[in-house]
C-alpha atoms as a PDB file:
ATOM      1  CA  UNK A   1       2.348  -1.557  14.306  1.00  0.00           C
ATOM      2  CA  UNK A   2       3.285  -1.247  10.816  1.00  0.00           C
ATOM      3  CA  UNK A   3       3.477   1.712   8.307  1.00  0.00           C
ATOM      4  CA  UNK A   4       2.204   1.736   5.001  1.00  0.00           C
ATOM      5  CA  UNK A   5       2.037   4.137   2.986  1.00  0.00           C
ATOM      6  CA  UNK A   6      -0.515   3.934  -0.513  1.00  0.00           C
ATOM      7  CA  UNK A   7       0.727   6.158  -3.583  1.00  0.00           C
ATOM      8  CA  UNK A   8      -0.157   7.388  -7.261  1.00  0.00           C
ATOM      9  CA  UNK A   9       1.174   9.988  -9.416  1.00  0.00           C
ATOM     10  CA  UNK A  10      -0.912  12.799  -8.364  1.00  0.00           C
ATOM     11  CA  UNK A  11      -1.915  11.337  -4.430  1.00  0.00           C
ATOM     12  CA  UNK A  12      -5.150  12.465  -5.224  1.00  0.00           C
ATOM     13  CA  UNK A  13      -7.792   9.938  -7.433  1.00  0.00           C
ATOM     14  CA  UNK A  14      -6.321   6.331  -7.031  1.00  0.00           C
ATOM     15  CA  UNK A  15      -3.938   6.666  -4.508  1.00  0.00           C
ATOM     16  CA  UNK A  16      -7.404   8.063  -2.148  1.00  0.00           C
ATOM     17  CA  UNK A  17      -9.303   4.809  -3.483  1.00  0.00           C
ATOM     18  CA  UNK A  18      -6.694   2.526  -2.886  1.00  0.00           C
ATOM     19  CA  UNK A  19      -6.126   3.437   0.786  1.00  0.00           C
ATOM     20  CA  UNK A  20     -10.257   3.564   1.351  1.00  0.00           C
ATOM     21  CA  UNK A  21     -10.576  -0.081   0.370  1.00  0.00           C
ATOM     22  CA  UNK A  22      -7.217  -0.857   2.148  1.00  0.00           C
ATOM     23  CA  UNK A  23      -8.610   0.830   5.782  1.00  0.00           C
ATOM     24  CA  UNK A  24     -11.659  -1.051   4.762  1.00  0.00           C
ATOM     25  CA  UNK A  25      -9.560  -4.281   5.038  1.00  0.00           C
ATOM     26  CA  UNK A  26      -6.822  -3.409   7.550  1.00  0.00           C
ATOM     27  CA  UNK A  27     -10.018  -2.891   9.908  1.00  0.00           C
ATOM     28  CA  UNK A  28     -11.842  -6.121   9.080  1.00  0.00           C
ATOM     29  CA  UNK A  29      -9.217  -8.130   9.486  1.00  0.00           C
ATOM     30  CA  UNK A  30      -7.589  -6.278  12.466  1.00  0.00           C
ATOM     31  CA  UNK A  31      -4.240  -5.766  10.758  1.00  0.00           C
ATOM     32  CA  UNK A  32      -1.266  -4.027  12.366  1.00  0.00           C
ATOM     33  CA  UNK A  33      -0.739  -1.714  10.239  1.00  0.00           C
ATOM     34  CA  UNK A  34      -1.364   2.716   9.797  1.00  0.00           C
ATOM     35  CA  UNK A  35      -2.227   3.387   6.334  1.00  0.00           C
ATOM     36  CA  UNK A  36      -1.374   6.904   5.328  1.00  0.00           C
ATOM     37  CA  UNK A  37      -1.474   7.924   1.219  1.00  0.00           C
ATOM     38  CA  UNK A  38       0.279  10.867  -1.048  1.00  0.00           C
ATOM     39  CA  UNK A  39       1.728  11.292  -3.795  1.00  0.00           C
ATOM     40  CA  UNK A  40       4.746   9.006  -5.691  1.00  0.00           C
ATOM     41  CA  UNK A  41       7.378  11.716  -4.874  1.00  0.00           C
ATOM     42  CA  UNK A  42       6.567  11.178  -0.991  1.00  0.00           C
ATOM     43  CA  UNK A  43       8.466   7.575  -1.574  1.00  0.00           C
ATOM     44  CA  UNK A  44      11.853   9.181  -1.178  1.00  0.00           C
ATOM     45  CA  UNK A  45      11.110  10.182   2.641  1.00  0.00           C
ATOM     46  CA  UNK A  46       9.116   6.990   3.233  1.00  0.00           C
ATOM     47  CA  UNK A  47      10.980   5.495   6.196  1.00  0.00           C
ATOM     48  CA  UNK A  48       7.987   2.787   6.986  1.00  0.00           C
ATOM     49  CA  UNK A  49       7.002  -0.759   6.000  1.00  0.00           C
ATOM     50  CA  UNK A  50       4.985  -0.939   3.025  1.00  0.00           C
ATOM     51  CA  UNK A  51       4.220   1.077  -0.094  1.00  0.00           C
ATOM     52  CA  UNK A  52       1.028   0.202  -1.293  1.00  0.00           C
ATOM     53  CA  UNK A  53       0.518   1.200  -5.064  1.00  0.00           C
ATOM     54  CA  UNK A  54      -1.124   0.310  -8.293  1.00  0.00           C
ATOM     55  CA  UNK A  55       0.573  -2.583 -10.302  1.00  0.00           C
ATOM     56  CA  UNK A  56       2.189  -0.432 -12.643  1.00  0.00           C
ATOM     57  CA  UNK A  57       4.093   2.097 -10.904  1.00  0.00           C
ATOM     58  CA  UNK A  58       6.200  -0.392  -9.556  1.00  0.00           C
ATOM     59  CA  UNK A  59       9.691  -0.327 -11.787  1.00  0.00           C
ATOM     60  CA  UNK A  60       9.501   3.119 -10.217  1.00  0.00           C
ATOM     61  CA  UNK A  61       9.506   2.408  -6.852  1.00  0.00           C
ATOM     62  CA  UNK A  62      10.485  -0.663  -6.156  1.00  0.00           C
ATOM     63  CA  UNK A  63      14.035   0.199  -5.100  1.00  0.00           C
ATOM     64  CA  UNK A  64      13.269   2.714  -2.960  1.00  0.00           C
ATOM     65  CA  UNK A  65      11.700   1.179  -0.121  1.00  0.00           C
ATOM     66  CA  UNK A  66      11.271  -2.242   1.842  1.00  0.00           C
ATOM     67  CA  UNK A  67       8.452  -3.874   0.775  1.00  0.00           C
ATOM     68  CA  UNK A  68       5.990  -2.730  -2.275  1.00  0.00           C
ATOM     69  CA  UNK A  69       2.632  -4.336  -2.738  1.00  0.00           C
ATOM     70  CA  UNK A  70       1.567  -3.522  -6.314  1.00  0.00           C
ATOM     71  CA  UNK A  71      -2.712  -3.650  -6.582  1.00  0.00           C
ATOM     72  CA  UNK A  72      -4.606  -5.044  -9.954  1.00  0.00           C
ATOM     73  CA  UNK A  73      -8.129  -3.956  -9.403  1.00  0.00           C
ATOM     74  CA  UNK A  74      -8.367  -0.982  -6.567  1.00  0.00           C
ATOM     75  CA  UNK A  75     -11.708  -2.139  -5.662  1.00  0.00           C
ATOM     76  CA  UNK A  76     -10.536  -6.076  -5.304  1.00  0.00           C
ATOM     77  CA  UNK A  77     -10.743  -6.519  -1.444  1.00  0.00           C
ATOM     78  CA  UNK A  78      -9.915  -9.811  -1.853  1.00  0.00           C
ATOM     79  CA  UNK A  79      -6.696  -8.980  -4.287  1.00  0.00           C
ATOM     80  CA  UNK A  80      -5.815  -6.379  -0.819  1.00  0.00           C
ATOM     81  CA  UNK A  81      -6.366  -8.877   1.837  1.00  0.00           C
ATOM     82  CA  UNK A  82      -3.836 -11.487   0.308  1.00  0.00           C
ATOM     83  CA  UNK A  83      -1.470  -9.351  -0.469  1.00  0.00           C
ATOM     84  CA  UNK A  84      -1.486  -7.989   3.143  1.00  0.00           C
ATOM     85  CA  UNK A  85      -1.299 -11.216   4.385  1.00  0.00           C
ATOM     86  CA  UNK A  86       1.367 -12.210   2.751  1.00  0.00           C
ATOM     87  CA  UNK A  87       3.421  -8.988   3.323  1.00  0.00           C
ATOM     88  CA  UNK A  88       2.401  -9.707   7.056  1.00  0.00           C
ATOM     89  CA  UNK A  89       3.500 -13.299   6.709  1.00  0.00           C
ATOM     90  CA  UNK A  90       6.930 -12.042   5.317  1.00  0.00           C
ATOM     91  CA  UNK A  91       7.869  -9.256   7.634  1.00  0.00           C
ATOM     92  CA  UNK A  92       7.230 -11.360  11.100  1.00  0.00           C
END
């Protein structure tokens, strides 16, 4: 099982969206992966898999963990389900 874990600034209006649609798809698809969310100051502890954020909060987390997927449109299922297959693909 994989951990992911689905930020914004405040871990409270995106961030909450975000991980809806992505338990949405994680369950569809039968993923292996625990989706947790907070805020973009939780990245420093982050010892799991996969940050999950919006596109552009990447520059400032991209070098702290393993493997960042950076989301478009929050409410693009589609846009979520490639981009977990792919990080899925990658990380076997």
């Amino acid at each position: 099982m994989k951990e992911a874990l689905v930020v914004c600034r405040t871990g409270m209006g995106s961030s909450m969206m975000l991980k809806i649609k992505v338990d949405q798809v994680v369950r569809e698809n039968n993923y292996p992966i625990k989706v947790s969310h907070d805020t973009l100051s939780a990245v420093n502890q982050f010892k799991g898999d996969l940050l999950i954020t919006i596109e552009d909060l990447i520059p400032d987390v991209k070098d702290k963990v393993k493997y960042v997927i950076g989301i478009k449109n929050l409410m693009d299922k589609e846009e979520i389900k490639r981009k977990l297959e792919k990080f899925i693909e990658d990380t076997k």
